[in-house]
C-alpha atoms as a PDB file:
ATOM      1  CA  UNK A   1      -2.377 -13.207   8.104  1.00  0.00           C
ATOM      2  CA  UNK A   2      -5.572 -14.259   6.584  1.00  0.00           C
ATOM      3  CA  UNK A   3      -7.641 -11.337   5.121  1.00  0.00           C
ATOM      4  CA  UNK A   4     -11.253 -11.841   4.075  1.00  0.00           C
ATOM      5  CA  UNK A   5     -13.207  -9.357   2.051  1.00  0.00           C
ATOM      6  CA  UNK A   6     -16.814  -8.570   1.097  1.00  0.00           C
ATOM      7  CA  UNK A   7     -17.315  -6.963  -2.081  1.00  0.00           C
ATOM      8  CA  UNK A   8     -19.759  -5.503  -4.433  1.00  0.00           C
ATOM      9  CA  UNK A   9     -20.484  -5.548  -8.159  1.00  0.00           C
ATOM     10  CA  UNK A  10     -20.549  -2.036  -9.612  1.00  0.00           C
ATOM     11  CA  UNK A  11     -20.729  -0.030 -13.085  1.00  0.00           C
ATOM     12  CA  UNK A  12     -18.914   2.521 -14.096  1.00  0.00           C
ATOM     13  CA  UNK A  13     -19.283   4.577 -17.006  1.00  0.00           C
ATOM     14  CA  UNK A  14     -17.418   6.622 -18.580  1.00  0.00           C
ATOM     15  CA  UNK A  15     -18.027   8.991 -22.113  1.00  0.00           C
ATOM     16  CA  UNK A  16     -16.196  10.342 -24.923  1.00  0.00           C
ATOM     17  CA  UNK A  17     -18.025  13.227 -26.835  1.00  0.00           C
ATOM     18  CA  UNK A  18     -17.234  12.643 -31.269  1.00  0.00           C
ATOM     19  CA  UNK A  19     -15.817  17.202 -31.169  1.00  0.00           C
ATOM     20  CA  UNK A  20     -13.721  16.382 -28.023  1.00  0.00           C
ATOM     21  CA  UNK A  21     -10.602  13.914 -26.656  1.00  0.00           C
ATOM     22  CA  UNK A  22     -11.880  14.786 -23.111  1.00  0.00           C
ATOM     23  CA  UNK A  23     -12.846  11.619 -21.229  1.00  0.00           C
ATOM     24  CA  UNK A  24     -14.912  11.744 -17.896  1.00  0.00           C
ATOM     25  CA  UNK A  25     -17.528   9.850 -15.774  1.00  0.00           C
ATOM     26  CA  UNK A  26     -21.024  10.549 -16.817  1.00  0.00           C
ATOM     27  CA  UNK A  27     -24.143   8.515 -16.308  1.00  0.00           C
ATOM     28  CA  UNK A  28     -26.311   7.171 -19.336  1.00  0.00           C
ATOM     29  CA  UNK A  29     -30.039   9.057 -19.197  1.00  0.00           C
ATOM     30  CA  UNK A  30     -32.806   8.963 -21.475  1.00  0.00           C
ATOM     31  CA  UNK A  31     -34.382  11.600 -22.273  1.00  0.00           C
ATOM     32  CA  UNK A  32     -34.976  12.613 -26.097  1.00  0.00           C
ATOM     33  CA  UNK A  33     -32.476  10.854 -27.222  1.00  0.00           C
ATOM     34  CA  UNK A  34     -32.645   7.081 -28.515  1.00  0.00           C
ATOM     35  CA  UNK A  35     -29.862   4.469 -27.618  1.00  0.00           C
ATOM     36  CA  UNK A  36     -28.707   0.988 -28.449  1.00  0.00           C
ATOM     37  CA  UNK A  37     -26.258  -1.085 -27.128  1.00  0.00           C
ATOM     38  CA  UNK A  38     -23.561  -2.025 -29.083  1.00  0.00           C
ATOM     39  CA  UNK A  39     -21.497  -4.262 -26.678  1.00  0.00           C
ATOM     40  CA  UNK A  40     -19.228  -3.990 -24.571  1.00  0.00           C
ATOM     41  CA  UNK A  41     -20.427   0.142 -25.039  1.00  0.00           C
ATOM     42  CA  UNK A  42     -23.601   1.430 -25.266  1.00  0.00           C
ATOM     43  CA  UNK A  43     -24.167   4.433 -28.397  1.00  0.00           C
ATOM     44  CA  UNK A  44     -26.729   7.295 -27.830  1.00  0.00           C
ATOM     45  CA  UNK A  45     -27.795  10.017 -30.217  1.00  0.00           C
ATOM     46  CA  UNK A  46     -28.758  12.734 -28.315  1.00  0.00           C
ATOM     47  CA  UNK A  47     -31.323  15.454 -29.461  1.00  0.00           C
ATOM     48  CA  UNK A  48     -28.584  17.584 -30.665  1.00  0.00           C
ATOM     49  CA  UNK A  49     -26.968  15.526 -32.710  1.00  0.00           C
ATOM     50  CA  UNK A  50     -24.383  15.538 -30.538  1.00  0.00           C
ATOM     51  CA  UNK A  51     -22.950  11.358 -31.078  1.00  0.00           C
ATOM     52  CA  UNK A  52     -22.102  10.299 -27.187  1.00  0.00           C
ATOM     53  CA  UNK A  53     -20.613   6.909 -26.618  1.00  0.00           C
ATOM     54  CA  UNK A  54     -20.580   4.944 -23.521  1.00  0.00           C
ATOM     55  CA  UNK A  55     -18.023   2.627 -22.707  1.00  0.00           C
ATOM     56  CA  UNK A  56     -19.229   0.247 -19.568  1.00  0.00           C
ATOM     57  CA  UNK A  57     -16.128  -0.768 -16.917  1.00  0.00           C
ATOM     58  CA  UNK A  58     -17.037  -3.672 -14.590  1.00  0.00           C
ATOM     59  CA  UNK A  59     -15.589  -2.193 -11.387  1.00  0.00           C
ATOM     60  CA  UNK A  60     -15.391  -4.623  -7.861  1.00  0.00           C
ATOM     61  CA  UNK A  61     -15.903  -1.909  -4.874  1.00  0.00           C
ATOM     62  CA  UNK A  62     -14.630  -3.258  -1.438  1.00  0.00           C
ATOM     63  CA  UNK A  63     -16.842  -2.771   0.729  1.00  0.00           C
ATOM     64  CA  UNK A  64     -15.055  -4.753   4.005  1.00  0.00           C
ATOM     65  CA  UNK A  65     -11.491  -6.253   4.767  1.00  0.00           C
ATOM     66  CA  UNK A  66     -10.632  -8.055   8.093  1.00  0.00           C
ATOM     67  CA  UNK A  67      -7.531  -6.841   9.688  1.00  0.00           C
ATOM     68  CA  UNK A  68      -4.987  -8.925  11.456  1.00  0.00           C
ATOM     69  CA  UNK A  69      -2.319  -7.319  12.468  1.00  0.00           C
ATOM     70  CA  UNK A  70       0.442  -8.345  14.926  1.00  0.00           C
ATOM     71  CA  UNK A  71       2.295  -4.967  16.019  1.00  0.00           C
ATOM     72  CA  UNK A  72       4.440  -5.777  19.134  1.00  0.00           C
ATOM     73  CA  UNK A  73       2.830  -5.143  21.977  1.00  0.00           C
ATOM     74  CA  UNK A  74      -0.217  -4.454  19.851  1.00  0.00           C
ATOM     75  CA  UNK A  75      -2.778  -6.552  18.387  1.00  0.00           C
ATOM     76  CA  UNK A  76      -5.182  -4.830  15.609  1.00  0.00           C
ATOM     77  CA  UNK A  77      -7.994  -6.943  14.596  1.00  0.00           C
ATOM     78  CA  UNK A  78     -11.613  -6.041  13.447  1.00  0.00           C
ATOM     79  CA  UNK A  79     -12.566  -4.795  10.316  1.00  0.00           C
ATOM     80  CA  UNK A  80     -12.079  -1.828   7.802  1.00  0.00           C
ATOM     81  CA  UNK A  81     -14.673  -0.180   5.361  1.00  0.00           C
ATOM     82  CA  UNK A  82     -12.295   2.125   2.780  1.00  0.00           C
ATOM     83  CA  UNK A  83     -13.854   4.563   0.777  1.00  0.00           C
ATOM     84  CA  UNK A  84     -12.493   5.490  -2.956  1.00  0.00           C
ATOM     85  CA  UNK A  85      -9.588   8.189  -0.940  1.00  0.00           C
ATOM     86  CA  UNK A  86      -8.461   5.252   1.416  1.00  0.00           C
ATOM     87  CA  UNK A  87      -8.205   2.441  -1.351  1.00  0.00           C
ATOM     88  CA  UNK A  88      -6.134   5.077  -3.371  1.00  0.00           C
ATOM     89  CA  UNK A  89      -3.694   5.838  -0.294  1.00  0.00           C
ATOM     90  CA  UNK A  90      -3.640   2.232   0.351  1.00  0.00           C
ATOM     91  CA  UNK A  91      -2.168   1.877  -3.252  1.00  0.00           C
ATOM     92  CA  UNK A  92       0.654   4.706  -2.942  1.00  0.00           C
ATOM     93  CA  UNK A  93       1.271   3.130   0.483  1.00  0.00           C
ATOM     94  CA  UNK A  94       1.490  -0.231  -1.333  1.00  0.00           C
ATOM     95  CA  UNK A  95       3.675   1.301  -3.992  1.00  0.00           C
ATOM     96  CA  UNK A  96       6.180   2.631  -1.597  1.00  0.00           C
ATOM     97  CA  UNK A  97       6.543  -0.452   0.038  1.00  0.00           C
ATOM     98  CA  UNK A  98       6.452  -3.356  -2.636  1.00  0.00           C
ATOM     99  CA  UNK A  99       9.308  -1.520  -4.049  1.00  0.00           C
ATOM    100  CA  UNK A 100      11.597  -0.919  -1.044  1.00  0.00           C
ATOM    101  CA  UNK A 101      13.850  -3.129  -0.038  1.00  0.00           C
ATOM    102  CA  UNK A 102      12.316  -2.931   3.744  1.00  0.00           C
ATOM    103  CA  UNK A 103      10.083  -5.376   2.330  1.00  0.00           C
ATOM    104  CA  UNK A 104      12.941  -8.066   0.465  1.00  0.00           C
ATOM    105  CA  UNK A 105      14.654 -10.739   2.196  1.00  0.00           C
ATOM    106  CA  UNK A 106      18.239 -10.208   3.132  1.00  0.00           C
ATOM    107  CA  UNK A 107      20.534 -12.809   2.653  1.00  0.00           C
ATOM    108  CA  UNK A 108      23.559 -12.977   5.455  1.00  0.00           C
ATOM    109  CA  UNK A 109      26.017 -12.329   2.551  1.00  0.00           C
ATOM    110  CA  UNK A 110      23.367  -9.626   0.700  1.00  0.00           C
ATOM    111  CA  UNK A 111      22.894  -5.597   1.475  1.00  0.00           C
ATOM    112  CA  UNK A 112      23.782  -3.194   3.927  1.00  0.00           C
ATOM    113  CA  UNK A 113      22.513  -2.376   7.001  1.00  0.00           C
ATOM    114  CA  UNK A 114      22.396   0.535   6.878  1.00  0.00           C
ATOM    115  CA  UNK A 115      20.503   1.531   3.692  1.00  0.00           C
ATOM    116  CA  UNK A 116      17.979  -0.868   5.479  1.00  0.00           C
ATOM    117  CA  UNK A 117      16.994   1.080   8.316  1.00  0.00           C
ATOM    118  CA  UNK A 118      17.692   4.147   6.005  1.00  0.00           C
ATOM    119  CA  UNK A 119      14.532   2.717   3.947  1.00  0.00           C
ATOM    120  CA  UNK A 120      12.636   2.055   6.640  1.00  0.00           C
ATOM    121  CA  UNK A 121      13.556   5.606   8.234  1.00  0.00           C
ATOM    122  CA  UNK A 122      12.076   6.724   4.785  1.00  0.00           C
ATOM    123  CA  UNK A 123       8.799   5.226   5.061  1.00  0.00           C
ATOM    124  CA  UNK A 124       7.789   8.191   7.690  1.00  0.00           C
ATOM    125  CA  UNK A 125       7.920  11.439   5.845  1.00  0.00           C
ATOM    126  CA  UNK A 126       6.271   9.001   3.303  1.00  0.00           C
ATOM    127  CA  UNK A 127       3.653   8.623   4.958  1.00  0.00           C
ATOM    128  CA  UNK A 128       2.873  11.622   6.566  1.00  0.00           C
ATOM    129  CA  UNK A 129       2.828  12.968   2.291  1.00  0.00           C
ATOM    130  CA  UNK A 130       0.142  10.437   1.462  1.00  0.00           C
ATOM    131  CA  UNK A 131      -2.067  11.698   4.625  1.00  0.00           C
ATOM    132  CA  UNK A 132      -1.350  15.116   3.754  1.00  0.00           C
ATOM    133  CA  UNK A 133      -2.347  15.218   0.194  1.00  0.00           C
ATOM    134  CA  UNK A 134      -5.441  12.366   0.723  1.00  0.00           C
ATOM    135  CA  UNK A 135      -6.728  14.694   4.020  1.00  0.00           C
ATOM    136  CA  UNK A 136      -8.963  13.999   6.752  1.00  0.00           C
ATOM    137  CA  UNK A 137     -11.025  11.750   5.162  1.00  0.00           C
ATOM    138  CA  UNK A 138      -8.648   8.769   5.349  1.00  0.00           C
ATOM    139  CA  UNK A 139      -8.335   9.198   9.085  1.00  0.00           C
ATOM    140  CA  UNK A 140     -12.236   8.730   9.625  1.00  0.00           C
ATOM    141  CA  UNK A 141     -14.299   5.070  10.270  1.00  0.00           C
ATOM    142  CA  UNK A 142     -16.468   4.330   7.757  1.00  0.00           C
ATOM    143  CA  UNK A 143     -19.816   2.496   8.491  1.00  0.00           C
ATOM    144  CA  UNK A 144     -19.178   0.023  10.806  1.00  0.00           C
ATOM    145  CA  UNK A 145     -15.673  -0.234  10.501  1.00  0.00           C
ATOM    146  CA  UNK A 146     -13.156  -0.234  13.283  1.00  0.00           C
ATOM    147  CA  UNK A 147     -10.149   1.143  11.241  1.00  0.00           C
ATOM    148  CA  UNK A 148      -9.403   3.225   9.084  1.00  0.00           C
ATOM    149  CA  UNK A 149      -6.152   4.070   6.618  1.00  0.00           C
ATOM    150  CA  UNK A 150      -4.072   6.989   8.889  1.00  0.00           C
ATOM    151  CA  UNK A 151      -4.724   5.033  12.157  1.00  0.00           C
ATOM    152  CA  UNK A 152      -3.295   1.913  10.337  1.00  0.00           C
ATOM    153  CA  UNK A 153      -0.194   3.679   8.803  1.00  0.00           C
ATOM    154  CA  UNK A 154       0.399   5.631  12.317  1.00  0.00           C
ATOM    155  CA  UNK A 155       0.118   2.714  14.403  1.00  0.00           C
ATOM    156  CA  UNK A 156       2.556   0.346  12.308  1.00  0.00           C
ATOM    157  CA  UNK A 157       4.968   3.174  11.951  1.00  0.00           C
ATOM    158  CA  UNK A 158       4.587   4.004  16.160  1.00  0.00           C
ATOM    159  CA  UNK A 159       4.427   0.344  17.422  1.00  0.00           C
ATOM    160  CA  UNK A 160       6.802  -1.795  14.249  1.00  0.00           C
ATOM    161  CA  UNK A 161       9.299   0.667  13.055  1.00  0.00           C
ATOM    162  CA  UNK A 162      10.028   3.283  15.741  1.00  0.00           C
ATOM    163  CA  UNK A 163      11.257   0.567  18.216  1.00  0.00           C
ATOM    164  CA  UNK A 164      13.509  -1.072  15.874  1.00  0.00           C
ATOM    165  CA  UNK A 165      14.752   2.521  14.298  1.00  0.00           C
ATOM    166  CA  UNK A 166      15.111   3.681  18.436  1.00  0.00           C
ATOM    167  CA  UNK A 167      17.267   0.676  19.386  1.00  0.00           C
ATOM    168  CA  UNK A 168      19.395  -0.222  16.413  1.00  0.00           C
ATOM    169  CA  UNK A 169      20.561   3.333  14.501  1.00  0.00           C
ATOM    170  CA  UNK A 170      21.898   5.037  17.035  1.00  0.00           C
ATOM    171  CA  UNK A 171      23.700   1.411  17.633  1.00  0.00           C
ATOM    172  CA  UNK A 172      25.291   0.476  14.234  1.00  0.00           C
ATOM    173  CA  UNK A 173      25.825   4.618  13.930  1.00  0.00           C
ATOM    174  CA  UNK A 174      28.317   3.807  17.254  1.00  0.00           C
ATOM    175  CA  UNK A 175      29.547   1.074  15.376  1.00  0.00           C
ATOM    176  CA  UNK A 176      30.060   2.634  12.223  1.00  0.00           C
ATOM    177  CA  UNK A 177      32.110   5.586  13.308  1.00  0.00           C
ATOM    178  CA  UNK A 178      35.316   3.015  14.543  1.00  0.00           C
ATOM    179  CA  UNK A 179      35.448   1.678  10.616  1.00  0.00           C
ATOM    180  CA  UNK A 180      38.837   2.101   9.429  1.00  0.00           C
ATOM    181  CA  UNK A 181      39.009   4.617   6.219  1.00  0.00           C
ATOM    182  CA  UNK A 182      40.174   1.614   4.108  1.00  0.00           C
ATOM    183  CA  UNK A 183      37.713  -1.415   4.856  1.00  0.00           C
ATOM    184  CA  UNK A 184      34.350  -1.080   3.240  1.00  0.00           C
ATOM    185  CA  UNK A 185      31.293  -0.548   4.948  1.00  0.00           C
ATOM    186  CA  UNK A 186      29.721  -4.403   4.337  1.00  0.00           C
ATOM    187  CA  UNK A 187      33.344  -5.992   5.069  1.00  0.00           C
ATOM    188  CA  UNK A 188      32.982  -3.620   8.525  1.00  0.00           C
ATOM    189  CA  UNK A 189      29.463  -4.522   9.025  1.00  0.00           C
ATOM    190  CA  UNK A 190      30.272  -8.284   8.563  1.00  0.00           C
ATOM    191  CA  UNK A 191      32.275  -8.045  11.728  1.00  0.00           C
ATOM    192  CA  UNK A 192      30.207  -6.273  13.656  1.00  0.00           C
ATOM    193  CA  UNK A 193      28.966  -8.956  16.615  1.00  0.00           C
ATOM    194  CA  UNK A 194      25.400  -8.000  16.449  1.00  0.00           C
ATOM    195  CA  UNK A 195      25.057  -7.886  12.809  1.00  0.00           C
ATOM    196  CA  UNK A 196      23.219 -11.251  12.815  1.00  0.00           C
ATOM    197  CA  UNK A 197      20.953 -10.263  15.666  1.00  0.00           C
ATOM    198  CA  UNK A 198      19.648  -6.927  13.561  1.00  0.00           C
ATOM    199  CA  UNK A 199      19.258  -9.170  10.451  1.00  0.00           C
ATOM    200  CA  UNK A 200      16.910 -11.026  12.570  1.00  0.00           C
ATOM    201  CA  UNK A 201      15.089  -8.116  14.028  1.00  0.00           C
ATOM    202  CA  UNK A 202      14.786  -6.885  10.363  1.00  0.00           C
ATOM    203  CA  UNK A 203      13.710 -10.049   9.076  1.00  0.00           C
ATOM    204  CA  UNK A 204      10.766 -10.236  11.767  1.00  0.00           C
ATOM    205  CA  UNK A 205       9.691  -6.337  10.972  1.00  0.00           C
ATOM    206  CA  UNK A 206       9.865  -7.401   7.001  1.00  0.00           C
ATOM    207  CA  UNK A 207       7.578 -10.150   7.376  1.00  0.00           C
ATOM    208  CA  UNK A 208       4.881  -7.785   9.812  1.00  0.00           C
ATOM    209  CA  UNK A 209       5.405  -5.399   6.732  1.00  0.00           C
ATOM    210  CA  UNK A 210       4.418  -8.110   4.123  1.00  0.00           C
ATOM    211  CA  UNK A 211       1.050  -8.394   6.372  1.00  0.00           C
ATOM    212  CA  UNK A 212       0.531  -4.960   6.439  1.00  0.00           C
ATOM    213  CA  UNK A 213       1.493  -4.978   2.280  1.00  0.00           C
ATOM    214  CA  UNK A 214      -1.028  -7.698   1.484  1.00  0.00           C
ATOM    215  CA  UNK A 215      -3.792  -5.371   3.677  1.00  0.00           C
ATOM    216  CA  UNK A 216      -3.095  -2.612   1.381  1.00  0.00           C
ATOM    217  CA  UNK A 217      -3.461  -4.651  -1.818  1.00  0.00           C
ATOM    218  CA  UNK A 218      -6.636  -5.985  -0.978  1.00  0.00           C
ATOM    219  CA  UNK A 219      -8.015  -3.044  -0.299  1.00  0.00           C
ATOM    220  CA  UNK A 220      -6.490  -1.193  -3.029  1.00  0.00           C
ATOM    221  CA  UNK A 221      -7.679  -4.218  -5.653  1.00  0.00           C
ATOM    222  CA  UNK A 222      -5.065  -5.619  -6.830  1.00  0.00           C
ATOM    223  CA  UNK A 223      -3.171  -8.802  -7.031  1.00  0.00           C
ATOM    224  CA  UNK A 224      -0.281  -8.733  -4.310  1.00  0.00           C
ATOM    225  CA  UNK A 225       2.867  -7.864  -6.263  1.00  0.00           C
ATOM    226  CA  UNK A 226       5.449  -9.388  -3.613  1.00  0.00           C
ATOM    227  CA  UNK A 227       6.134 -12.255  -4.769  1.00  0.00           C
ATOM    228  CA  UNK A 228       4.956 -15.659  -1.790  1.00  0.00           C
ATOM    229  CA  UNK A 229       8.726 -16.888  -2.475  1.00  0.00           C
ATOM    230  CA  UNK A 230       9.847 -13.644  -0.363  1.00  0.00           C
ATOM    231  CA  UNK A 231       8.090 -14.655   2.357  1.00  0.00           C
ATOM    232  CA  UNK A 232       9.792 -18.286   2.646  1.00  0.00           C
ATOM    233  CA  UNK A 233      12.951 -17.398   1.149  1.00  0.00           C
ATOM    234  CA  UNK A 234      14.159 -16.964   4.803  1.00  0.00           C
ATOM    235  CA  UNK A 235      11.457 -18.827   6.843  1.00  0.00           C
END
């Protein structure tokens, strides 16, 4: 997937008051007062007395990200415009699945099976938490966008996971429930005849999740934190 963004240069400022150890956003007026910059912050004396001083954060606000998605039977393309709520529920979303294991490469000889589709089973009351607690914002188009954050997370849950949760639990659950008391569940799930063909199926819905991964760091700002080597450890 090949994601291209537009960005633009902001500033951000943020003060710290000499009685207090509150810190919060405020914006750098005139006034009165007389001011000097002192780099990288900028040092006002206000008519009070009162010392103020500004420290200056370059910040990069995405403005644009192209989306290329490959969901089954569906194809999302076009473009999304986050706002500040969707870029931080892009990041939990990122968080939750940089660190799952949904989202590593598994070896023939490495894992279970089952605590694979258990993670991936996971990632929907996970998601529905980040939608509840970022609201209705995050399922709205900004500007001329085509996307926006809950229609993304819905569709790759409805149209990636669901079919592959549908087919293959209630499957290896069948499987699972013959497994003699003293062999252990990856020695049974070795010799399961279509253990190979859900490591494949997995291996296919990890990669669509690295996409979706890399999406959610770009819009979040950050460096992907998936290592490349995951992607062609299997490939």
């Amino acid at each position: 997937m090949y994601i291209a963004c537009r960005v633009a240069a902001n500033r951000q400022y943020v003060s710290k008051t000499s009685v207090g150890s509150s810190v919060r956003p405020a914006m750098l007026i005139g006034g009165g007062g007389s001011c000097f910059v002192v780099s990288p912050t900028v040092s006002c004396r206000m008519p009070d007395t009162t010392r103020v001083t500004v420290y200056r954060r370059s910040v990069v606000a995405l403005t644009s990200v192209t989306v290329g998605l490959k969901l089954g039977p569906v194809s999302l393309g076009g473009t999304w415009e986050p706002d500040e709520r969707e870029m931080e529920a892009a990041w939990q979303m990122y968080i939750e699945l940089a660190t799952r294991i949904s989202t590593q490469a598994l070896k023939d000889d490495e894992g279970i099976l089952r605590e694979a589709l258990s993670s991936l089973h996971d990632l929907f009351p996970i998601t529905r938490e980040i939608l509840r607690h970022q609201g209705p914002t995050v399922a709205r188009k900004k500007g001329s966008g085509d996307h926006s954050f809950a229609e993304l997370a819905i569709y790759v849950l409805n149209y990636a996971v669901r079919p592959v949760l549908a087919k293959w639990h209630p499957l290896l659950e069948e499987y699972e429930a013959v497994r003699p008391e003293e062999k252990s569940v990856r020695t049974h799930e070795a010799e399961w005849e279509r253990a190979a063909e859900l490591r494949g199926v997995l291996e296919g819905l990890r990669l669509l999740l690295l996409d979706y991964a890399n999406l959610l760091a770009a819009v979040a700002g950050v460096e992907p934190l998936i290592s490349l080597d995951e992607r062609q450890r299997t490939g």
